[in-house]
Protein backbone atom coordinates (compact mmCIF):
# COMPACT_ATOMS: atom_id res chain seq x y z
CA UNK A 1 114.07 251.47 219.58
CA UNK A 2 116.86 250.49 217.16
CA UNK A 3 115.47 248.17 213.82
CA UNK A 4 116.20 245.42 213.42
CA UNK A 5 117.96 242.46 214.77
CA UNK A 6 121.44 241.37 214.52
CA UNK A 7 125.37 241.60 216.01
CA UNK A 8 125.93 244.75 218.24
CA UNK A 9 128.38 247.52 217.39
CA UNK A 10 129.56 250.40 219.53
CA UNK A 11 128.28 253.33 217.60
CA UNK A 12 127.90 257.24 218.28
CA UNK A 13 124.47 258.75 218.56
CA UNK A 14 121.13 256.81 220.65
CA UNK A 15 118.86 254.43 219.19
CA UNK A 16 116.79 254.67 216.45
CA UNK A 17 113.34 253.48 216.44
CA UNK A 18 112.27 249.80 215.76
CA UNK A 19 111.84 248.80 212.15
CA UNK A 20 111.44 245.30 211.15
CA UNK A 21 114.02 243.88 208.97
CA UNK A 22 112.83 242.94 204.99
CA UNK A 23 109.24 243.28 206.28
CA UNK A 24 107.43 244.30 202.35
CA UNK A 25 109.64 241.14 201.32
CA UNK A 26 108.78 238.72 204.32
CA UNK A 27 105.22 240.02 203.96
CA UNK A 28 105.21 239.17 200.07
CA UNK A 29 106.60 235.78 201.02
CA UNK A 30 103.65 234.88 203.33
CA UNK A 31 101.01 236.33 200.93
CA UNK A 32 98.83 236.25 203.82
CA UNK A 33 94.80 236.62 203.07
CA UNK A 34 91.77 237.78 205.06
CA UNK A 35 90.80 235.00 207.75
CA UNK A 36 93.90 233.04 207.42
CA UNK A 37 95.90 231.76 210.24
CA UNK A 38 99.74 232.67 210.76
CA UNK A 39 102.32 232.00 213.13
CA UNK A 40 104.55 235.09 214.13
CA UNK A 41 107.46 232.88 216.06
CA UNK A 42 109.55 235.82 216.89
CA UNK A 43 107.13 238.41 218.20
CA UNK A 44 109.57 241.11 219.07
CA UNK A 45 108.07 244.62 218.93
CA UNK A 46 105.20 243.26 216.65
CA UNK A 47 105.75 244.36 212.62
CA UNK A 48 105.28 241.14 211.61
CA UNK A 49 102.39 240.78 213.05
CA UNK A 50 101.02 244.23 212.80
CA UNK A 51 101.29 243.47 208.87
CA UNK A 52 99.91 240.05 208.68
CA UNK A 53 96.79 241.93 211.31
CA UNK A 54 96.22 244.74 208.91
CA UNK A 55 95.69 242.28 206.09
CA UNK A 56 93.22 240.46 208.20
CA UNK A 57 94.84 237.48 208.90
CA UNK A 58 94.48 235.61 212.72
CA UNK A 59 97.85 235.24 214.38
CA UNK A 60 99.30 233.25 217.08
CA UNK A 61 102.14 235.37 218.01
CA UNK A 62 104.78 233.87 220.23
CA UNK A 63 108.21 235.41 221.64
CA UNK A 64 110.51 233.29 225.04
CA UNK A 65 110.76 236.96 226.10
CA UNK A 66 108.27 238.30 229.03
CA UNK A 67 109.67 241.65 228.02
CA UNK A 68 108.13 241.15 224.64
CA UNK A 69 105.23 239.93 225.42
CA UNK A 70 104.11 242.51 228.61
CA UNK A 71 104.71 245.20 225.74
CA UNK A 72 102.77 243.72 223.15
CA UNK A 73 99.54 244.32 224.93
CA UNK A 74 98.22 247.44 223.02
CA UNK A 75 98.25 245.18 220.22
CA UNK A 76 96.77 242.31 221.49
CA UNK A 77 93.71 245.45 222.32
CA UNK A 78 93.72 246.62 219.00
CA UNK A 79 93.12 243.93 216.73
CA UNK A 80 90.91 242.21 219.63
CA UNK A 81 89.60 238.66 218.95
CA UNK A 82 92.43 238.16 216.21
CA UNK A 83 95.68 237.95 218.06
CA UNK A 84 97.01 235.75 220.32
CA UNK A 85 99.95 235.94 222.12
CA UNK A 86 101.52 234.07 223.74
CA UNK A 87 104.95 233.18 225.87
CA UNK A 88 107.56 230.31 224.79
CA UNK A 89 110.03 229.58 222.06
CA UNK A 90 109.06 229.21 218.51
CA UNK A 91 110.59 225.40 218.40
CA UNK A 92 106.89 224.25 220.26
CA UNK A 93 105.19 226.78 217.46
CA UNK A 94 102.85 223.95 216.02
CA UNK A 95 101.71 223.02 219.49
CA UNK A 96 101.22 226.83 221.16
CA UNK A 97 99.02 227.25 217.75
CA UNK A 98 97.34 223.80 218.24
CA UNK A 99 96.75 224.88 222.06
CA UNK A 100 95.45 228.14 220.74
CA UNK A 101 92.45 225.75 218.65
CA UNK A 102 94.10 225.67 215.31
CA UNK A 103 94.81 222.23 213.67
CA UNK A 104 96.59 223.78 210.80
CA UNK A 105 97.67 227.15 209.60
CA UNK A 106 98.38 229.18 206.88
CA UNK A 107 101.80 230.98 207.08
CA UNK A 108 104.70 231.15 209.25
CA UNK A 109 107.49 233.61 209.92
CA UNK A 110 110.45 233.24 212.00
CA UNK A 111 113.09 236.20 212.89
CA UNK A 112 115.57 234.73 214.25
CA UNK A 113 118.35 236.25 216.77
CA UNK A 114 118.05 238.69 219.81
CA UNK A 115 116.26 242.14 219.12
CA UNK A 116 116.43 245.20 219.00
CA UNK A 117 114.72 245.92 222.21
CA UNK A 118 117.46 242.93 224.11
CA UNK A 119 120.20 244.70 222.59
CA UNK A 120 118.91 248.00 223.66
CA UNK A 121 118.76 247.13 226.96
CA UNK A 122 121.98 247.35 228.71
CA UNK A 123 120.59 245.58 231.79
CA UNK A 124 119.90 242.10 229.67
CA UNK A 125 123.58 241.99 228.91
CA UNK A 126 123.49 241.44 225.07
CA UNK A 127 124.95 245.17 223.95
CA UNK A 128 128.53 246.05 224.14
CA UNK A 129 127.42 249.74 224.68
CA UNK A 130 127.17 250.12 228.35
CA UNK A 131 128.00 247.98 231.48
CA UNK A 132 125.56 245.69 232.82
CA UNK A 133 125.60 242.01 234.42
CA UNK A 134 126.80 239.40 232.05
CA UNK A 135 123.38 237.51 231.58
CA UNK A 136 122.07 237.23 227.84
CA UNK A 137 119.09 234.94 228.88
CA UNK A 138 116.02 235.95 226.62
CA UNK A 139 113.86 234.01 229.34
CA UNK A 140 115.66 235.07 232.61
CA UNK A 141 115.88 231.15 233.40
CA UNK A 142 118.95 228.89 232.99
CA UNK A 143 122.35 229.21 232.92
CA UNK A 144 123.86 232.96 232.16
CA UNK A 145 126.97 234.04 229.77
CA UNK A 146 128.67 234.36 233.40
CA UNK A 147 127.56 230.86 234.83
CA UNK A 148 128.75 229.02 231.10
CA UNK A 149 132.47 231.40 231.74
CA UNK A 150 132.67 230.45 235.33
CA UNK A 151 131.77 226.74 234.96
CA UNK A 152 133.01 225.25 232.02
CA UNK A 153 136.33 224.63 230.74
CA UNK A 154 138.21 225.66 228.70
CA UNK A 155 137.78 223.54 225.43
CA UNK A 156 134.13 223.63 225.91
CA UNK A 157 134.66 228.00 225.96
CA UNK A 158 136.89 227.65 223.33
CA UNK A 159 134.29 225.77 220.95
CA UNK A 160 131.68 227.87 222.02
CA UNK A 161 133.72 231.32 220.76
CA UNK A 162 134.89 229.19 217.28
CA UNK A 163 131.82 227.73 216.23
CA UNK A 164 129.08 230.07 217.28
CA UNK A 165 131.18 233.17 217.03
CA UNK A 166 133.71 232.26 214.07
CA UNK A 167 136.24 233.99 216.93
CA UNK A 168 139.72 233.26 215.24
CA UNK A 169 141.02 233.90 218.65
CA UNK A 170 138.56 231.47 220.57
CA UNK A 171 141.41 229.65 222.25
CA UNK A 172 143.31 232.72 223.41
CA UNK A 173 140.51 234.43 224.74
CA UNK A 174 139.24 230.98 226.33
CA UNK A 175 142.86 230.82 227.91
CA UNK A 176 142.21 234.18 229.58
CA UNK A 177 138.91 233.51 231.10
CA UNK A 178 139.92 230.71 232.19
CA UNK A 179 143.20 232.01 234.21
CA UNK A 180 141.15 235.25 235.28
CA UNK A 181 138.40 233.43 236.57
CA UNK A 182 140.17 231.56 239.62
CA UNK A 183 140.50 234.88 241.45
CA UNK A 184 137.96 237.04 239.26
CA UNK A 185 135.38 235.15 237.59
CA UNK A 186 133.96 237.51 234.42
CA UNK A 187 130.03 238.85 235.76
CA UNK A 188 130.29 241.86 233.86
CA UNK A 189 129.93 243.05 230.08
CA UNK A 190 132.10 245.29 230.03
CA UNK A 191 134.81 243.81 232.00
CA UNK A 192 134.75 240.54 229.37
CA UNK A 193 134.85 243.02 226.29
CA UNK A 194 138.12 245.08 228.05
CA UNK A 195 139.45 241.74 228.50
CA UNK A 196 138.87 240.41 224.42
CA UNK A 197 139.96 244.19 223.11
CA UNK A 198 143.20 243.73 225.20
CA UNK A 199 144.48 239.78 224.30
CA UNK A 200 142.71 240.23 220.24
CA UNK A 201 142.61 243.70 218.86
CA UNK A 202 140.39 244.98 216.60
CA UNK A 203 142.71 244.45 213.18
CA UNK A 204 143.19 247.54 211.23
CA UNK A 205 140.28 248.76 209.27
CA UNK A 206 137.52 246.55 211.13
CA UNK A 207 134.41 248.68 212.00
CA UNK A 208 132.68 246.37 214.94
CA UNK A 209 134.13 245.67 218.52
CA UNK A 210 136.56 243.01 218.75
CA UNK A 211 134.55 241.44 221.52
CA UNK A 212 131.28 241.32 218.73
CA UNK A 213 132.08 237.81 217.78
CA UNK A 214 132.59 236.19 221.18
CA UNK A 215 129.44 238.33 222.73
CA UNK A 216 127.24 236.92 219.74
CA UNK A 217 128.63 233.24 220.11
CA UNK A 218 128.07 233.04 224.13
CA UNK A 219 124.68 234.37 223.50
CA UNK A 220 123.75 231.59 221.25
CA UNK A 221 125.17 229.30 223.45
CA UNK A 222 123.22 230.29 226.48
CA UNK A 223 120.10 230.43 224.42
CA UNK A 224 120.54 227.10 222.27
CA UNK A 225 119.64 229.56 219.19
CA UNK A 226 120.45 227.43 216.89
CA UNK A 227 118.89 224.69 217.94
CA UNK A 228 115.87 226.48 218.72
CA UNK A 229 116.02 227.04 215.03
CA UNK A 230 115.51 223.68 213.85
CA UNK A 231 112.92 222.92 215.76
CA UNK A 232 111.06 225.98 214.76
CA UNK A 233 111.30 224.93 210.90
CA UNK A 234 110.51 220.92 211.80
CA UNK A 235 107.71 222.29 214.17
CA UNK A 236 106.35 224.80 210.54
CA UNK A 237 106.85 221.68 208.82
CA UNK A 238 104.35 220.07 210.94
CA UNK A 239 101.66 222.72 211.41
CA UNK A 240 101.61 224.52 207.63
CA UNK A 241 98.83 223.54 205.80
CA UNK A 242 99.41 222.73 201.96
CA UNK A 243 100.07 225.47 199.87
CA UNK A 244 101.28 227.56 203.45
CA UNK A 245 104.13 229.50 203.26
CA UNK A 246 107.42 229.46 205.44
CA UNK A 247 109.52 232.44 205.62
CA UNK A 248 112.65 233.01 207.67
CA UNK A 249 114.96 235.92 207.78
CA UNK A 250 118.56 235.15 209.52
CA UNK A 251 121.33 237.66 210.50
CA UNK A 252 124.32 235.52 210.43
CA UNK A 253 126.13 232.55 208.43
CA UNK A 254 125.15 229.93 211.01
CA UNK A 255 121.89 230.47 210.64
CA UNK A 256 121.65 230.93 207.17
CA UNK A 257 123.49 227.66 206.80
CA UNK A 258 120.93 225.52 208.27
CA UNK A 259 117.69 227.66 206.85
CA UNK A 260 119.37 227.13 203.62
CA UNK A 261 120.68 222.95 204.45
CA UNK A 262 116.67 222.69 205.94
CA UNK A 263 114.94 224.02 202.71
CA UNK A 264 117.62 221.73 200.16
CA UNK A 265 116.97 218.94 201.99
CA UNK A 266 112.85 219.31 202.50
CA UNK A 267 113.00 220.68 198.98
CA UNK A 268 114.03 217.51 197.21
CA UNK A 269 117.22 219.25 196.22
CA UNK A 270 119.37 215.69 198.07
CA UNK A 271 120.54 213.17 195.83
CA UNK A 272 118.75 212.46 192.88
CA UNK A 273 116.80 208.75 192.30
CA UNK A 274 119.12 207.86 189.53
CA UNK A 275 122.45 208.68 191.74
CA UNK A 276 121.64 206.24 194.63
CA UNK A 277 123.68 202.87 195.45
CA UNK A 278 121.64 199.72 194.80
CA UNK A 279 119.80 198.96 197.63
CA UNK A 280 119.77 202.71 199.00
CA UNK A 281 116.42 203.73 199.59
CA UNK A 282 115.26 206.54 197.88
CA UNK A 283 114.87 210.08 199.18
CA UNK A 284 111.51 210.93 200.99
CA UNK A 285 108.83 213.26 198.74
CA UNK A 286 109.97 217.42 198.83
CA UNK A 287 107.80 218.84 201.70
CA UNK A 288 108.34 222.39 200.62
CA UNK A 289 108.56 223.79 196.76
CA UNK A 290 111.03 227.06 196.91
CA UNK A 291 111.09 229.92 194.77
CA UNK A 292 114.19 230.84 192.78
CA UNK A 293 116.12 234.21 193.47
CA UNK A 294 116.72 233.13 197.31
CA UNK A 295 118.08 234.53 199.72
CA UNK A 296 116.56 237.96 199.26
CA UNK A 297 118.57 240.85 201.41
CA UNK A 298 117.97 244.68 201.94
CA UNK A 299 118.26 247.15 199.23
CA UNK A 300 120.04 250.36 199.42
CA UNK A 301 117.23 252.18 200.75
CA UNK A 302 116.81 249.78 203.62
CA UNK A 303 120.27 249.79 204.28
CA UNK A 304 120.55 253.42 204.71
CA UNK A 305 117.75 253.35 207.00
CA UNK A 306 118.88 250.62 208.86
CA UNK A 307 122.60 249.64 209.19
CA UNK A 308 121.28 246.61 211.69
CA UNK A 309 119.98 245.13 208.47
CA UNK A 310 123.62 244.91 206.55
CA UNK A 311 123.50 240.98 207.06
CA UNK A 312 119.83 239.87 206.98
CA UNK A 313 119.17 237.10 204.55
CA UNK A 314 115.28 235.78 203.83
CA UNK A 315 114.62 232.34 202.93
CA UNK A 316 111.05 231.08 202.22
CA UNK A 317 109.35 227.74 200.86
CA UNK A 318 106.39 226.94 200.33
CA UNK A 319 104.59 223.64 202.12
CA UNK A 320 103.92 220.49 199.91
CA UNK A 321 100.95 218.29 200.63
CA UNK A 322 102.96 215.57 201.89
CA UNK A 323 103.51 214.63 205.12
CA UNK A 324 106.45 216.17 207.10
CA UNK A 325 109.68 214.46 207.22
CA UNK A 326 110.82 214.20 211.18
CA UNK A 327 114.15 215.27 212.42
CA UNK A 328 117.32 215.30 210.34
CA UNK A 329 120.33 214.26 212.26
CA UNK A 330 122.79 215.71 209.17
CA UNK A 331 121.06 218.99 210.32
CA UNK A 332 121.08 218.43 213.32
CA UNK A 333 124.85 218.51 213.85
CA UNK A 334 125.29 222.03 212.40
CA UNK A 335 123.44 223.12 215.77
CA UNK A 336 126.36 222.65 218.15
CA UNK A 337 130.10 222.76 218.07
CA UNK A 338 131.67 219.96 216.16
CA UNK A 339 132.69 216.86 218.96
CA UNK A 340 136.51 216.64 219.87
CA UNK A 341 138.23 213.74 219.33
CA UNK A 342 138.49 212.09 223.06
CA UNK A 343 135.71 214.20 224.33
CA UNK A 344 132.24 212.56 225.71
């Protein structure tokens, strides 16, 4: 399989096989021990948790993909009696490992974004490289790319490509869909990407697709990603023991952006005591103490190995004993496209 996770490209030659992304430094991170407890959120093709195994940690692996899990059986047979895996999303992480009989554990790691194995697969509909039905559901349940280009309109389409994708084009491309879709409604990958290389060419001297930003924003959008991202550091927040460590490894600026807002924020790194108004009350105790040096991203080496890895970023903190902090609304809003004036 092809490392790594991250944006698709349309590149010469087949894939290459699976190699997690910043695994010796996400590994370091978690400084997992024999007979602790971690949380692999993102199960994928299993080097997380093969690592935090082979140390001889317990883990509760999770992954929203059935894919995923049917293949991580030979695992599960290997390390018997110390993994468990199990299906759903990584936002419900501290109650799959409560379900799984533990109160509290000792590391989590989260990494986040479709995999290599979805992008591989031409019939999920994440990869540019070959035709397949427009669906990009990690679960198989919900609403597809093609139901969200069929049903909504055109602002919502347009917000969708802008804010997930950073598509400068967003309202062009939402324009075409749009007019297309009254007598051929876009059900196909390839037919949307034609469509996005035709009304916004690739500028000169870009390397990806020019359909790469709007494939990566609708498939956030379908699988409330970011959202889903939140609620797996608030749900780590909740489960991590004192002393536990959090690490997280993103592939794109939105993400980053709220791993990095999240650990500020639980880190104490908000307004200072001395700053607030009279009367404000003061900031809630840090619930994570971070490391300097942060984000950490692939060296040369890995890079070489790996061109899936150019824009992986790790983040990790490490859990205060105090007790978590809830939701953060100002957080919160960096999950979903800013509201339009007008619009309910």
């Amino acid at each position: 399989m092809t490392a790594g996770r991250g944006e698709d490209r349309i590149a010469a030659g087949g894939p290459a096989r699976h190699i997690p992304v910043l695994l010796a430094e996400t590994f370091g991170a978690l400084a997992p021990r024999p007979g602790g407890v971690a949380v692999d959120g993102t199960f994928g093709a299993g080097g997380y948790s093969r690592a935090l195994l082979e140390a001889g940690a317990r883990v509760v692996a999770i992954d929203r993909d059935p894919a995923a899990i049917a293949g991580g059986a030979p695992l599960v047979a290997e390390f018997a009696g110390r993994l468990t895996l199990v299906e759903g999303r990584f936002a419900e992480l501290d109650a799959i490992a409560r379900g799984c009989g533990f109160a509290v554990v000792d590391g989590v790691a989260l990494d986040v974004g479709v995999s290599s194995m979805q992008l591989d697969e031409a019939e999920r509909g994440f990869s540019l490289r070959r035709d397949a039905p427009l669906d990009m559901r990690m679960e198989g349940k919900g609403r597809s790319a093609a139901d969200v280009l069929r049903e909504d309109d055109e602002a919502t389409i347009a917000d969708i490509l802008f804010y997930f994708g950073e598509e400068r084009a967003a309202r062009r491309i939402a324009r075409a869909i749009v007019a297309d879709r009254k007598t051929s409604p876009y059900v196909s990958t390839l037919q949307l990407a034609e469509m996005i290389a035709r009304v916004a060419p690739a500028r000169p001297g870009e390397a990806t697709h020019p359909a790469t930003r709007a494939f990566q924003a609708l498939r956030i959008a379908v699988n409330d990603e970011l959202g889903q991202l939140l609620g797996g550091l608030e749900a780590a927040e909740r489960i991590l023991s004192p002393g536990g460590r959090l690490a997280v490894v993103t592939f794109h600026s939105l993400e980053d952006r709220i791993v990095k807002q999240f650990f500020a924020r639980r880190g104490g790194r908000g307004r200072a005591a001395s700053r607030l108004l009279p009367g404000e009350p003061a900031p809630p105790p840090a619930t994570f103490r971070l490391a300097g040096g942060q984000p950490v991203t692939p060296g040369a080496a890995e890079l070489a190995a790996n061109p899936r890895a150019r824009s992986a970023k790790l983040r990790f903190a490490e859990r205060a004993d105090v007790p978590p902090q809830g939701r953060d609304v100002a957080i919160e809003a960096l999950t979903r496209p800013p509201q339009r004036p007008g619009r309910g």
